[in-house]
C-alpha atoms as a PDB file:
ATOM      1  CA  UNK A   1      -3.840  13.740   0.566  1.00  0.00           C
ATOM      2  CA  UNK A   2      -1.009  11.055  -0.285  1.00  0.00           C
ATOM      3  CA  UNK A   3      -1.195   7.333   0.296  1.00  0.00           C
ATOM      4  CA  UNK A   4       1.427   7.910   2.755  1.00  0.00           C
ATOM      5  CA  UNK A   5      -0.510  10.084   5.127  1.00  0.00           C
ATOM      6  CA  UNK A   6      -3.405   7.644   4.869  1.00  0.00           C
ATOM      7  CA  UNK A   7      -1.526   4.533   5.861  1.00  0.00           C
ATOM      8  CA  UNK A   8      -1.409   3.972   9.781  1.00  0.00           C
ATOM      9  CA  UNK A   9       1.917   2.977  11.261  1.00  0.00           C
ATOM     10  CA  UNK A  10       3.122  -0.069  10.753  1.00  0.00           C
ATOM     11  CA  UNK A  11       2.752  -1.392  14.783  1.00  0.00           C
ATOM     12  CA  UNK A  12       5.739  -3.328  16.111  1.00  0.00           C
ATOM     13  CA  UNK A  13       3.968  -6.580  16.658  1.00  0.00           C
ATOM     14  CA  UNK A  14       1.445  -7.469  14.166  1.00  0.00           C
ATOM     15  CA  UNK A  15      -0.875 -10.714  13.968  1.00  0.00           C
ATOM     16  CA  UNK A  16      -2.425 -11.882  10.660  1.00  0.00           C
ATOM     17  CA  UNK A  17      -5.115 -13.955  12.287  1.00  0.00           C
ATOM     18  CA  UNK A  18      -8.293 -12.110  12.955  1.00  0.00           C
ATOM     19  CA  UNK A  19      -9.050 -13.683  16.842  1.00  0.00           C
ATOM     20  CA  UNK A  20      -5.111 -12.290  17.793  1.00  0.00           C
ATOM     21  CA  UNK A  21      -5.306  -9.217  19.861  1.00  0.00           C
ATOM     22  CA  UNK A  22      -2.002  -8.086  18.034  1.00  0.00           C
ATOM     23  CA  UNK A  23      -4.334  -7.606  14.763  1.00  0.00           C
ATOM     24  CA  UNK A  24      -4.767  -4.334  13.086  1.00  0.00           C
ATOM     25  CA  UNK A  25      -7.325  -4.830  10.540  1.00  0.00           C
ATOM     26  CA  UNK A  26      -6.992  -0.717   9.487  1.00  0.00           C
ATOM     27  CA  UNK A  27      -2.702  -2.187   8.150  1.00  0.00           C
ATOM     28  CA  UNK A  28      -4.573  -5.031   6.241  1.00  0.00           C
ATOM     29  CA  UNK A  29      -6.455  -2.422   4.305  1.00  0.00           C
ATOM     30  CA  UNK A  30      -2.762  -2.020   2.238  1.00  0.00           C
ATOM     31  CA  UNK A  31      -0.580  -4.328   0.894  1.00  0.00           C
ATOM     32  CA  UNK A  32       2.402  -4.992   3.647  1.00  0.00           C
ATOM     33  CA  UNK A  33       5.911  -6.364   3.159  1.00  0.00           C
ATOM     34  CA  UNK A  34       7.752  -8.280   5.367  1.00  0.00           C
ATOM     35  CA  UNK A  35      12.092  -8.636   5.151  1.00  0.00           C
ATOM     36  CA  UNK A  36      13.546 -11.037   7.046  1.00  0.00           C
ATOM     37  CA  UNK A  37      17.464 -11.487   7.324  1.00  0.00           C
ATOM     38  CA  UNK A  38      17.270  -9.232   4.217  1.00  0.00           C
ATOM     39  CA  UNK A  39      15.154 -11.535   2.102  1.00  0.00           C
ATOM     40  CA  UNK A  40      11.156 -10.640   1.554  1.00  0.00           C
ATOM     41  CA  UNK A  41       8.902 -13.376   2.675  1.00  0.00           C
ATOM     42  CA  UNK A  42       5.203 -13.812   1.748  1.00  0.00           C
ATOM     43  CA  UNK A  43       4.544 -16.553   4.192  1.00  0.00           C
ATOM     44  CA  UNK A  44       4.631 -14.431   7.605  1.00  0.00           C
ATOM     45  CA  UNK A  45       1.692 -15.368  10.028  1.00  0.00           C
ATOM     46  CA  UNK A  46       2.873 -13.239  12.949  1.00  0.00           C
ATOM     47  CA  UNK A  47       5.859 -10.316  13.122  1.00  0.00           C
ATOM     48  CA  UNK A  48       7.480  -8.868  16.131  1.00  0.00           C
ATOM     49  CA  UNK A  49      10.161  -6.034  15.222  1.00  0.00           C
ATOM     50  CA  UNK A  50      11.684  -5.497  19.006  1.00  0.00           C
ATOM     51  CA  UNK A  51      11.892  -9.365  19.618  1.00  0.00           C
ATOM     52  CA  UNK A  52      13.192  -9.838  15.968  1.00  0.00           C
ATOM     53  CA  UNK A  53      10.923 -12.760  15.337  1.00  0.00           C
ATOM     54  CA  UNK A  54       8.201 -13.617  12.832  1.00  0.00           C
ATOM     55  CA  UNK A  55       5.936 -16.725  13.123  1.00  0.00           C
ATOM     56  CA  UNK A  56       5.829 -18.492   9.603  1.00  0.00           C
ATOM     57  CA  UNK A  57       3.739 -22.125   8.551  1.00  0.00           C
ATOM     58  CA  UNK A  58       5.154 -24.998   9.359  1.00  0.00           C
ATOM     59  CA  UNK A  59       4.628 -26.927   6.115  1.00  0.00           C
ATOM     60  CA  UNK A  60       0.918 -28.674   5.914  1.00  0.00           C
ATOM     61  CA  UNK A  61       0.687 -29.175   9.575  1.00  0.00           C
ATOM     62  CA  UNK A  62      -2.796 -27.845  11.061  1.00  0.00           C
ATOM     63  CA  UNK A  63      -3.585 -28.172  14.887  1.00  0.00           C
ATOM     64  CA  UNK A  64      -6.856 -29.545  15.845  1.00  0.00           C
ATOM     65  CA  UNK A  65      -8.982 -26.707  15.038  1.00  0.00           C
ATOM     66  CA  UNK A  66      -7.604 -26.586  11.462  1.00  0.00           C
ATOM     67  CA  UNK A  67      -5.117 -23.697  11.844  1.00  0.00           C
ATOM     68  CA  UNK A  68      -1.486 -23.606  10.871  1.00  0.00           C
ATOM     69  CA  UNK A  69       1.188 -24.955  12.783  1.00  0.00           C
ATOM     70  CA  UNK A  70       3.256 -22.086  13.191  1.00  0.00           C
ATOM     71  CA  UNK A  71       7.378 -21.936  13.897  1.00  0.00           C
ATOM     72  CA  UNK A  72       9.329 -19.082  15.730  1.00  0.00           C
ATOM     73  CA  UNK A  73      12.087 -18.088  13.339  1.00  0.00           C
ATOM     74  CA  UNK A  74      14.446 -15.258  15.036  1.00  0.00           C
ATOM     75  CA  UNK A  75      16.543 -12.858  13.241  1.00  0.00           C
ATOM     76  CA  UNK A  76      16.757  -9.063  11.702  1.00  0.00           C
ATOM     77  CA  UNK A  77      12.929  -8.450  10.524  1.00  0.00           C
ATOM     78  CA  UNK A  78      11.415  -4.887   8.960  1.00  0.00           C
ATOM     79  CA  UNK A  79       7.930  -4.081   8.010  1.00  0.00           C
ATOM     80  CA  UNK A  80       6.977  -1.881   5.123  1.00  0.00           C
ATOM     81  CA  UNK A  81       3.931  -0.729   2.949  1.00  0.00           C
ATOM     82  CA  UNK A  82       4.731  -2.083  -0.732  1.00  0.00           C
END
């Protein structure tokens, strides 16, 4: 068998936080790339392909239970395996 038959489908809304229910831990097995307005980020928290959004850091920030801040940033986004 290939590596490409082995990888499941990229889903169209992905979470990279464990406790999301949009978390597919099976997609974390393989390294994933993100392209947003046609530039690769390596900072995406949170991707939705439909809604064209992806959640990314907002600088140091952490809420009160020590995670991220997160900002909405809307635009063209596509998922791949790398």
């Amino acid at each position: 068998m290939t590596e490409a038959t082995e990888r499941p489908p990229l889903p169209d809304h992905l979470a990279a936080d464990p406790r999301s229910p949009h978390h597919v831990a099976a997609v974390f097995e393989h390294e994933i790339g993100i392209r947003f307005n046609d530039k690769q980020r390596f900072d995406v928290d949170e991707y939705c392909l439909s809604e064209g959004w992806v959640k990314v850091a907002a600088g140091k920030a952490v809420d009160r239970r020590g995670r991220p801040l997160t900002v909405k940033l809307k635009g063209k986004v596509e998922a791949f395996y790398l």
